[in-house]
Protein backbone atom coordinates (compact mmCIF):
# COMPACT_ATOMS: atom_id res chain seq x y z
CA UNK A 1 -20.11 -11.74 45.34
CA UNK A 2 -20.95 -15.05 47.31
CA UNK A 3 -24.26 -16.45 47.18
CA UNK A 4 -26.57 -16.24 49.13
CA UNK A 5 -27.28 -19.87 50.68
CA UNK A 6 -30.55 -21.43 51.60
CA UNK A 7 -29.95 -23.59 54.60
CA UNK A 8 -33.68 -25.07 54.85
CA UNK A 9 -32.24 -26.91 51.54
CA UNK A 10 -31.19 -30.11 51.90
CA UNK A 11 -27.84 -31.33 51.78
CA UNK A 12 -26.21 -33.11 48.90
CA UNK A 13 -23.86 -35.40 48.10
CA UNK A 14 -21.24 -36.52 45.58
CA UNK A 15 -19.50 -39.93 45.10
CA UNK A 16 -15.99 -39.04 43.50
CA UNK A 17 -12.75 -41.23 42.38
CA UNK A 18 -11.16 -41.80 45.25
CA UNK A 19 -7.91 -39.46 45.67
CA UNK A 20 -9.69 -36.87 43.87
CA UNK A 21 -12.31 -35.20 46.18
CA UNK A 22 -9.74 -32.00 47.05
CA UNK A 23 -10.42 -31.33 42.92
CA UNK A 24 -14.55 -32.26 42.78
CA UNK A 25 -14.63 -29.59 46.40
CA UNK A 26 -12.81 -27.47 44.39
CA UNK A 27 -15.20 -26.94 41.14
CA UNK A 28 -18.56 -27.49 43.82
CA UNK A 29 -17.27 -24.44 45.54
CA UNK A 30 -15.98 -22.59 42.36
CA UNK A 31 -18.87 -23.48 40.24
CA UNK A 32 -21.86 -23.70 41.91
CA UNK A 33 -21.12 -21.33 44.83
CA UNK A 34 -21.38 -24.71 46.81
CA UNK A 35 -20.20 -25.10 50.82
CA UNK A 36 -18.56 -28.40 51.46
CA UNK A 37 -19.27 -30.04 54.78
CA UNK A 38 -17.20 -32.87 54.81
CA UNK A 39 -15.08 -34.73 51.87
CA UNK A 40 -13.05 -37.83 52.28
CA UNK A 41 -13.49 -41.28 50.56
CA UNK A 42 -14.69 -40.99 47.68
CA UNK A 43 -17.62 -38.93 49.04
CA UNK A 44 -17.96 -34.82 49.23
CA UNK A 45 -21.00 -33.34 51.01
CA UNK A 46 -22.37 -30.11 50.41
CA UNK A 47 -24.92 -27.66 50.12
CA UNK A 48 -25.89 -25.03 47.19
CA UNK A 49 -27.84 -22.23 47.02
CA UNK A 50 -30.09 -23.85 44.84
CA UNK A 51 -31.25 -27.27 43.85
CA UNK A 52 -31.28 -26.90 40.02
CA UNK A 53 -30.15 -28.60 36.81
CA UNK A 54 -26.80 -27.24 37.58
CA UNK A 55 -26.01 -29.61 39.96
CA UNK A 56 -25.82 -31.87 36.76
CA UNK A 57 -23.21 -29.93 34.73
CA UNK A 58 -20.78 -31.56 37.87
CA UNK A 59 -17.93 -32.70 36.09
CA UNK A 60 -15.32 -34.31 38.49
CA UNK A 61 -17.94 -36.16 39.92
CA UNK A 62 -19.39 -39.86 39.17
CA UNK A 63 -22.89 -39.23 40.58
CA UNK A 64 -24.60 -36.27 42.60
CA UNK A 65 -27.65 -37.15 45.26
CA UNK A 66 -29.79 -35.54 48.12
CA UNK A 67 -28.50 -36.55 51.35
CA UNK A 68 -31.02 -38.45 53.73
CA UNK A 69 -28.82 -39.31 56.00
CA UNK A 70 -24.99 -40.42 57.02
CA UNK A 71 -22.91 -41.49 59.92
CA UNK A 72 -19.59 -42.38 60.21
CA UNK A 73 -20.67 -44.75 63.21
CA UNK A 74 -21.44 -47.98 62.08
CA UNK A 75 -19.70 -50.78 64.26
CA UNK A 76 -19.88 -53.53 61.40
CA UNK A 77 -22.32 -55.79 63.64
CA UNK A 78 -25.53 -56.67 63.08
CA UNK A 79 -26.91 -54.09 65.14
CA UNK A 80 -26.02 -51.73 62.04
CA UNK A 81 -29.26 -53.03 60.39
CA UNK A 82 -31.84 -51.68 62.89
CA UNK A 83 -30.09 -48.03 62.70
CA UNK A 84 -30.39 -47.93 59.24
CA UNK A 85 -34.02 -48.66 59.55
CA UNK A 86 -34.48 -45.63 62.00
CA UNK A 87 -32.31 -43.78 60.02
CA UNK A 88 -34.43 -44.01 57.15
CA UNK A 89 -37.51 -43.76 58.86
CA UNK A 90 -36.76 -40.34 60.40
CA UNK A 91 -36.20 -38.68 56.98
CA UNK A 92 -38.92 -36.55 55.78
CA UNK A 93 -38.88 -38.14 51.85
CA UNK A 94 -42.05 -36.44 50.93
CA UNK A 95 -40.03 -33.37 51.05
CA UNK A 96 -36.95 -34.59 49.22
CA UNK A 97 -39.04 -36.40 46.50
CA UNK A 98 -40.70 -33.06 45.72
CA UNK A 99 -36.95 -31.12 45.43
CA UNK A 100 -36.64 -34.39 43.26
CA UNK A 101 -38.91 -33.67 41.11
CA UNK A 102 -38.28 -30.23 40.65
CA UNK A 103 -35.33 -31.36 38.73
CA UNK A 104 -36.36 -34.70 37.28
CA UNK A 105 -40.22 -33.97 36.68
CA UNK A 106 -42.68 -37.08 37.71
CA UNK A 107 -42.96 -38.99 34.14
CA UNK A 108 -46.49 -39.53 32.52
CA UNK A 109 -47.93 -42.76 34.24
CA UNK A 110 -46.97 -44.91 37.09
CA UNK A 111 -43.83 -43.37 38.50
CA UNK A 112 -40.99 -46.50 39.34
CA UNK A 113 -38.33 -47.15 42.44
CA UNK A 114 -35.47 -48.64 42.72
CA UNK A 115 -33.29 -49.59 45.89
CA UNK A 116 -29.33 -49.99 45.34
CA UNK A 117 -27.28 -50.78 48.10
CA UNK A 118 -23.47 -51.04 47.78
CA UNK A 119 -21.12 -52.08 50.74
CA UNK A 120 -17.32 -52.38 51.04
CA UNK A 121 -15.62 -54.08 54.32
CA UNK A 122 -15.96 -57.14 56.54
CA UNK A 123 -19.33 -56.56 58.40
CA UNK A 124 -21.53 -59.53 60.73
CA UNK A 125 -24.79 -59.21 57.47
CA UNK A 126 -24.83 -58.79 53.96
CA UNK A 127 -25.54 -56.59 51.26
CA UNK A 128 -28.86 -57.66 51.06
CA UNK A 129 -29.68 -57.42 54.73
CA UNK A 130 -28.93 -53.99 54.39
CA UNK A 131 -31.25 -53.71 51.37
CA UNK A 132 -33.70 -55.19 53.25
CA UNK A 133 -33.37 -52.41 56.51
CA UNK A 134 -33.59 -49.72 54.04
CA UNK A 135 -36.79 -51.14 52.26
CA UNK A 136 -37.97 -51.60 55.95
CA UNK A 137 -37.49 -47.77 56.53
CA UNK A 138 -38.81 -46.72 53.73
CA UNK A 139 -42.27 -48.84 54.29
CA UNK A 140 -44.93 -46.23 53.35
CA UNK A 141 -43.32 -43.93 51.42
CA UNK A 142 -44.09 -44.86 48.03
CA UNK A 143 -47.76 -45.02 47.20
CA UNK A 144 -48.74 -48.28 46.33
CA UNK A 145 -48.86 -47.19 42.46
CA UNK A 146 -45.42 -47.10 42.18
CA UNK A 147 -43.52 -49.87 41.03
CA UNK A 148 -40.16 -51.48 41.51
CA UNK A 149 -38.23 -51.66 38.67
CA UNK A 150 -34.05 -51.92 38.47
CA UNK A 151 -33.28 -50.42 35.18
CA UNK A 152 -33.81 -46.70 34.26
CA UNK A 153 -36.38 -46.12 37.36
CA UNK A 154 -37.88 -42.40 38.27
CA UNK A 155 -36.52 -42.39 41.43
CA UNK A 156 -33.58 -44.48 43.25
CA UNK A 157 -32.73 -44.38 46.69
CA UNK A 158 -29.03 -45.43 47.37
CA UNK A 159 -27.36 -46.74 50.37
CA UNK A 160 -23.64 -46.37 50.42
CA UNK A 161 -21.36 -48.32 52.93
CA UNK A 162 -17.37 -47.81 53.39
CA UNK A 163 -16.18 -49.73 56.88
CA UNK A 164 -18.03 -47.66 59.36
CA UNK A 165 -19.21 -44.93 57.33
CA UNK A 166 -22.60 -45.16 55.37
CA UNK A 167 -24.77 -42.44 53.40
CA UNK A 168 -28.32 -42.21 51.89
CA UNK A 169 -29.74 -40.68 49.21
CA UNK A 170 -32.21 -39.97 46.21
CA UNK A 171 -30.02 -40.17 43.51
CA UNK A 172 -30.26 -36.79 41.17
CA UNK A 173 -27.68 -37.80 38.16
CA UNK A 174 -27.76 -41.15 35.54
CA UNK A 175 -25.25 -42.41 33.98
CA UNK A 176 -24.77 -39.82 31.48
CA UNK A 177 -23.14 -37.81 34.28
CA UNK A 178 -20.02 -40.52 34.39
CA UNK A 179 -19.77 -41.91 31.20
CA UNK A 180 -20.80 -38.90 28.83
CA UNK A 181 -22.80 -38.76 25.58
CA UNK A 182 -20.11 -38.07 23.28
CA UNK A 183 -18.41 -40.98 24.45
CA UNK A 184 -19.33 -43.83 21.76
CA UNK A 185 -16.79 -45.10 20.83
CA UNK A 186 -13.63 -46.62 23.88
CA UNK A 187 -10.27 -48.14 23.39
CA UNK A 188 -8.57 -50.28 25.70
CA UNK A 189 -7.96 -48.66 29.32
CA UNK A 190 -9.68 -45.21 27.91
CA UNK A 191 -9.79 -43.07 30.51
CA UNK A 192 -12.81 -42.40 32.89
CA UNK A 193 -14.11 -39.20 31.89
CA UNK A 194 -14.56 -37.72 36.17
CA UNK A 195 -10.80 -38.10 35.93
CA UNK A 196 -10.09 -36.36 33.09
CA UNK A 197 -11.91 -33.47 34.12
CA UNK A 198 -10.01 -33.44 37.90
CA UNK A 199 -6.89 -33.39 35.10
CA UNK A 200 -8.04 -30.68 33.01
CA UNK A 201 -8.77 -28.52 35.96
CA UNK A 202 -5.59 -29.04 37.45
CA UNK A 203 -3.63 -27.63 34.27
CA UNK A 204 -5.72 -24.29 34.80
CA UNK A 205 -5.86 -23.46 31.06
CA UNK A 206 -6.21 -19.84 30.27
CA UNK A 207 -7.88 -18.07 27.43
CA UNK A 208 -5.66 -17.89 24.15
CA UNK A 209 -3.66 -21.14 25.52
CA UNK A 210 -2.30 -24.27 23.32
CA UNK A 211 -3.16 -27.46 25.13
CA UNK A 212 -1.86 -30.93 23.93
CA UNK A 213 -2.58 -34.25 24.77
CA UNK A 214 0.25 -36.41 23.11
CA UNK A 215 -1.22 -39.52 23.63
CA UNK A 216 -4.99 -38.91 23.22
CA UNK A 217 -6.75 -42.22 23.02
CA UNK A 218 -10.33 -42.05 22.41
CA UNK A 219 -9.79 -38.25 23.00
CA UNK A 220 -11.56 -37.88 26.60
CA UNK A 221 -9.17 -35.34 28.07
CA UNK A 222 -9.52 -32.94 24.83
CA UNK A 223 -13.31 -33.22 25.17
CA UNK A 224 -13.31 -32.15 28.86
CA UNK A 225 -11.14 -29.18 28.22
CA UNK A 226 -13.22 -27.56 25.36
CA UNK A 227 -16.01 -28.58 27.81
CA UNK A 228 -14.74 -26.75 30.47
CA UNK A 229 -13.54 -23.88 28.48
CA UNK A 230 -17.07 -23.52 27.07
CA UNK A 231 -18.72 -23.48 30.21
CA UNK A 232 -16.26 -20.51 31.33
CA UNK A 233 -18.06 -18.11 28.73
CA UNK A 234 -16.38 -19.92 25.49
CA UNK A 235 -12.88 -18.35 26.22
CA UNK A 236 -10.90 -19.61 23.26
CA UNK A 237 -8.50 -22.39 23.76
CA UNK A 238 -6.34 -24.18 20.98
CA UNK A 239 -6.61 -27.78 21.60
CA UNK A 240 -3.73 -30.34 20.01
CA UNK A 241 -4.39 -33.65 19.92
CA UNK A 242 -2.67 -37.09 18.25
CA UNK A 243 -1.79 -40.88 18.96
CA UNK A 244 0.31 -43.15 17.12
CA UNK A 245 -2.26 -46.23 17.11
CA UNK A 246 -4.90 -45.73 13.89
CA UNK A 247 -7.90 -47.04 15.99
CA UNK A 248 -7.71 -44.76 18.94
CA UNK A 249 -7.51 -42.04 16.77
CA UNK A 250 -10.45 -43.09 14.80
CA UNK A 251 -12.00 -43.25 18.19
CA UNK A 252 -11.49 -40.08 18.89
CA UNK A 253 -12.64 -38.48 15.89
CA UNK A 254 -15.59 -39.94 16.19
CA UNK A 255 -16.11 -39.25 20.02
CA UNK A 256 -14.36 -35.32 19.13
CA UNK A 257 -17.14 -34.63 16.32
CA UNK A 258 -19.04 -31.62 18.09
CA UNK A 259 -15.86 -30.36 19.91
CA UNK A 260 -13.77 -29.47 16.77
CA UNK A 261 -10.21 -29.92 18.22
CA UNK A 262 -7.73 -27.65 16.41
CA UNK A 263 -5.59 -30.50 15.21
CA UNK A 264 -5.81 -34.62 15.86
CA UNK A 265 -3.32 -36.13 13.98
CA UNK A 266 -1.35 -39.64 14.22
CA UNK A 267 2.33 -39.16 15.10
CA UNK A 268 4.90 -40.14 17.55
CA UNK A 269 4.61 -38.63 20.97
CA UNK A 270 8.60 -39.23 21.57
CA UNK A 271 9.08 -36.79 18.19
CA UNK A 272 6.32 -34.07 17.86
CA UNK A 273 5.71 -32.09 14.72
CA UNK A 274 5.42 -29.18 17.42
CA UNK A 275 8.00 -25.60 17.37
CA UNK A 276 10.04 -25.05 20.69
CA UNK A 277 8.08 -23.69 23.42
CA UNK A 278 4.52 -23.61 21.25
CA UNK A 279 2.65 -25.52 24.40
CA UNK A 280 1.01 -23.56 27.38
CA UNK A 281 -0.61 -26.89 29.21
CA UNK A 282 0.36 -30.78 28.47
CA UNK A 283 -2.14 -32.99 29.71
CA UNK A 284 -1.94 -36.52 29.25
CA UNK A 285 -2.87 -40.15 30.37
CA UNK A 286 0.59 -42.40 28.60
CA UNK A 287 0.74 -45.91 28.92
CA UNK A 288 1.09 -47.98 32.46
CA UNK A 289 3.71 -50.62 32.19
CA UNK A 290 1.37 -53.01 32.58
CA UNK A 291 -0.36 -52.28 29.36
CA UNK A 292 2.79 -52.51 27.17
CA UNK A 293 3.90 -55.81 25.64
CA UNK A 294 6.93 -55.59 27.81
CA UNK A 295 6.47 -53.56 30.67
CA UNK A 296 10.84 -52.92 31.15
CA UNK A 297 9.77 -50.37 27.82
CA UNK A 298 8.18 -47.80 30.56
CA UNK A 299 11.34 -46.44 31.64
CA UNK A 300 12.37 -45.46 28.16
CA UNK A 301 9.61 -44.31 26.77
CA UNK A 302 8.65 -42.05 29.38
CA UNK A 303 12.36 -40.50 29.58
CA UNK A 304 12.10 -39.67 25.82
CA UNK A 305 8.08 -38.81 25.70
CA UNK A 306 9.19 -36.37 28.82
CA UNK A 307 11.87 -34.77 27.09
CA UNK A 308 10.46 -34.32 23.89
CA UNK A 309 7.52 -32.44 26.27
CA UNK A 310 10.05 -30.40 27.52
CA UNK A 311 11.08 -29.20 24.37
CA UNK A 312 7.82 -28.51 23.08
CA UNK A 313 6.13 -26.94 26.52
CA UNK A 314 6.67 -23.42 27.10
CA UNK A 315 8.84 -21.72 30.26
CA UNK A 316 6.55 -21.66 32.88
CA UNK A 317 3.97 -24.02 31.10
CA UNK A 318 2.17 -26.67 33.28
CA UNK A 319 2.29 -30.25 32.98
CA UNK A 320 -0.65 -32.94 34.29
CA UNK A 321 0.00 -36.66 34.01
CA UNK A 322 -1.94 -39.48 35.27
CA UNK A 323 0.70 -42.63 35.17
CA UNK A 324 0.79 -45.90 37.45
CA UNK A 325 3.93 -46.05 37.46
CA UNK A 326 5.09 -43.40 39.48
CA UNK A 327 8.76 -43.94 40.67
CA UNK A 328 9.47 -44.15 36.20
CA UNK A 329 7.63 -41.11 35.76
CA UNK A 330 9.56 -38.96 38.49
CA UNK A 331 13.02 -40.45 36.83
CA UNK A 332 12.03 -39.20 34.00
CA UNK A 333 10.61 -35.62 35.29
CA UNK A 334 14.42 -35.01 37.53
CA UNK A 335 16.35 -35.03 33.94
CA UNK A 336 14.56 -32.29 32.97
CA UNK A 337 14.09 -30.07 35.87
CA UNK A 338 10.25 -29.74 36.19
CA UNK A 339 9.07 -28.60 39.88
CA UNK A 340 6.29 -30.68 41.31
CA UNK A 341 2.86 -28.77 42.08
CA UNK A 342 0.32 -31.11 43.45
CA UNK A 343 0.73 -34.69 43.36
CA UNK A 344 -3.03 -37.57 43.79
CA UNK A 345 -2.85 -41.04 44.55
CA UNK A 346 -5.92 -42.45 42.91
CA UNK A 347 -6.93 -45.74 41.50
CA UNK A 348 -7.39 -46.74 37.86
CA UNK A 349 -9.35 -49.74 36.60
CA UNK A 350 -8.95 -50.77 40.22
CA UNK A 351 -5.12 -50.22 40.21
CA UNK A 352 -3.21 -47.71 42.25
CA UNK A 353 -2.12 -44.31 40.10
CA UNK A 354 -1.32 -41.15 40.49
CA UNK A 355 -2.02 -37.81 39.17
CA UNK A 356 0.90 -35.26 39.71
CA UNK A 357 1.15 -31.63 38.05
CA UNK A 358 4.40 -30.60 36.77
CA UNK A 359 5.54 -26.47 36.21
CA UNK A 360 8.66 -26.19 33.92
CA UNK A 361 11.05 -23.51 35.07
CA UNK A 362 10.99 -20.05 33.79
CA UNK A 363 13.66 -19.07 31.21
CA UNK A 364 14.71 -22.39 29.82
């Protein structure tokens, strides 16, 4: 049954890997019986029928707020600054502070602000002249008691701006939400943990499935998929997981210690230890060209990685694969007949990617 939803709540807002805000709509509306307003770059707006700690179990997303405001009207002059004072001052914060608090209670003592402003394009001011319109708007609204502070503050108001499109918010997550507690320990290029949720939702595991990540790293995408399948009631899912370099793996033991994955194991991901067919779901982040010593090595490695894959998935088993070098990995995928699903440009470390999901045909 749908929920019932409250629309005297205020709006929120997520900031999401760009390329990837079909998949973060996907589990808001899935998951927390969320409507989505409006999603494109890197942003997804929405409302919920409740403003709860739930809005923190968010996976695909990087950080989750309460929308103040947003336009997609900006005209890059200077003029900009005196709207986002008005902006600001027109939003009733006394009321979003208390749905604020409801899920991040006031601490004992002074409570503390901070102001963050981020801005992207070629505008006529600066970052910090936008800092200073929003503190400008927000004159008044924080007793004098409350102090500034940049690190770890009770409350921070962000300002957001993309070319002509800007949004404001209380912020409701920390950086738990996109980097994860279990993540201690990192290896080079380990893989942002937003993105491999968006992958392990895309595979759409099943209860009683084998999932293997061939090339695990520090072990990120086989925490988000016991993750996920214990927030889904705790369905059982077999989880396979190995590398062939020694220090990821001991990376992901020791990141993997309260998931329990069924095996983790060093071996070659061009020559599993795996029967035919004894895969449901493959889900995997290989090397980008650019990481390898030589980068003319990506074309073979990913024809033989893919066909071992092949062997071991089973007919009608799912493939997701996040690579950046795209025109290698689609070589590789036409000599052994997979049909494309759904295919994300996204970036990496700042680099293009993309995230594609693979079927394998029935009956081979």
């Amino acid at each position: 049954m749908p929920k019932h939803r409250d629309e005297t709540l205020p709006a929120c807002y997520a900031i999401v890997q760009r390329g990837l805000e079909e998949v973060a709509a996907d589990e808001i509306t899935r998951d927390l019986g969320g409507a989505v307003k409006k999603s494109g770059r890197g942003i997804v707006a929405f409302r919920v029928p409740r403003l709860d700690g739930d809005l923190l179990k968010l996976r695909t997303v990087e950080d989750v707020y309460l929308l103040a405001w947003g336009t997609d009207e900006l005209t890059y002059r200077a003029a900009d600054l005196d709207k986002i004072r008005q902006w600001t001052r027109k939003v009733k914060w006394d009321q979003l502070l208390q749905y604020h608090h409801s899920i991040h209670p006031k601490p004992k003592g002074k409570p503390t602000y901070w102001l963050v402003t981020q801005m992207t394009g070629e505008h006529a001011y600066r970052r910090i002249d936008a800092r200073k319109a929003l503190a400008d708007g927000l004159t008044g609204v924080f007793p004098a008691s409350w102090k500034a502070q940049e690190e770890n503050a009770s409350v921070e108001v962000w300002l957001t701006i993309h070319g002509e499109q800007a949004v404001c918010g209380l912020r409701l997550s920390d950086r738990t939400m996109r980097h994860r507690t279990y993540k201690a320990e990192h290896v080079q290029a380990s893989l942002r943990p937003s993105i491999a949720a968006a992958m392990v939702r895309l595979a759409g595991t099943g209860p009683e499935m084998v999932v293997l990540d061939p090339m695990c790293g520090a072990g990120t995408i086989l925490a988000e998929q016991v993750q996920l399948s214990r927030q889904r009631g705790g369905a059982r899912v077999t989880v396979w997981g190995g590398d062939n370099d020694l220090n990821a793996l001991r990376a992901a033991a020791a990141n993997l210690k309260r998931f329990n994955p069924d095996v983790l194991v060093h071996w070659d991901a061009k020559r599993l230890p795996l029967p035919h067919a004894s895969v449901d779901r493959i889900i995997c982040n290989p090397p980008f060209g650019r990481q390898l010593s030589s980068p003319d090595e990506i074309g073979p490695l990913y024809r033989r990685a893919i066909a071992e894959w092949d062997r071991v998935l089973k007919p009608g088993g799912r493939a997701v694969l996040l690579v950046g070098d795209p025109e290698v990995l689609l070589d590789a995928v036409r000599r052994v007949g997979w049909g494309a699903q759904k295919q994300y440009r996204v970036r990496v470390l700042g680099l293009p990617a993309m995230l594609s999901v693979w079927r394998k045909r029935e009956g081979e």
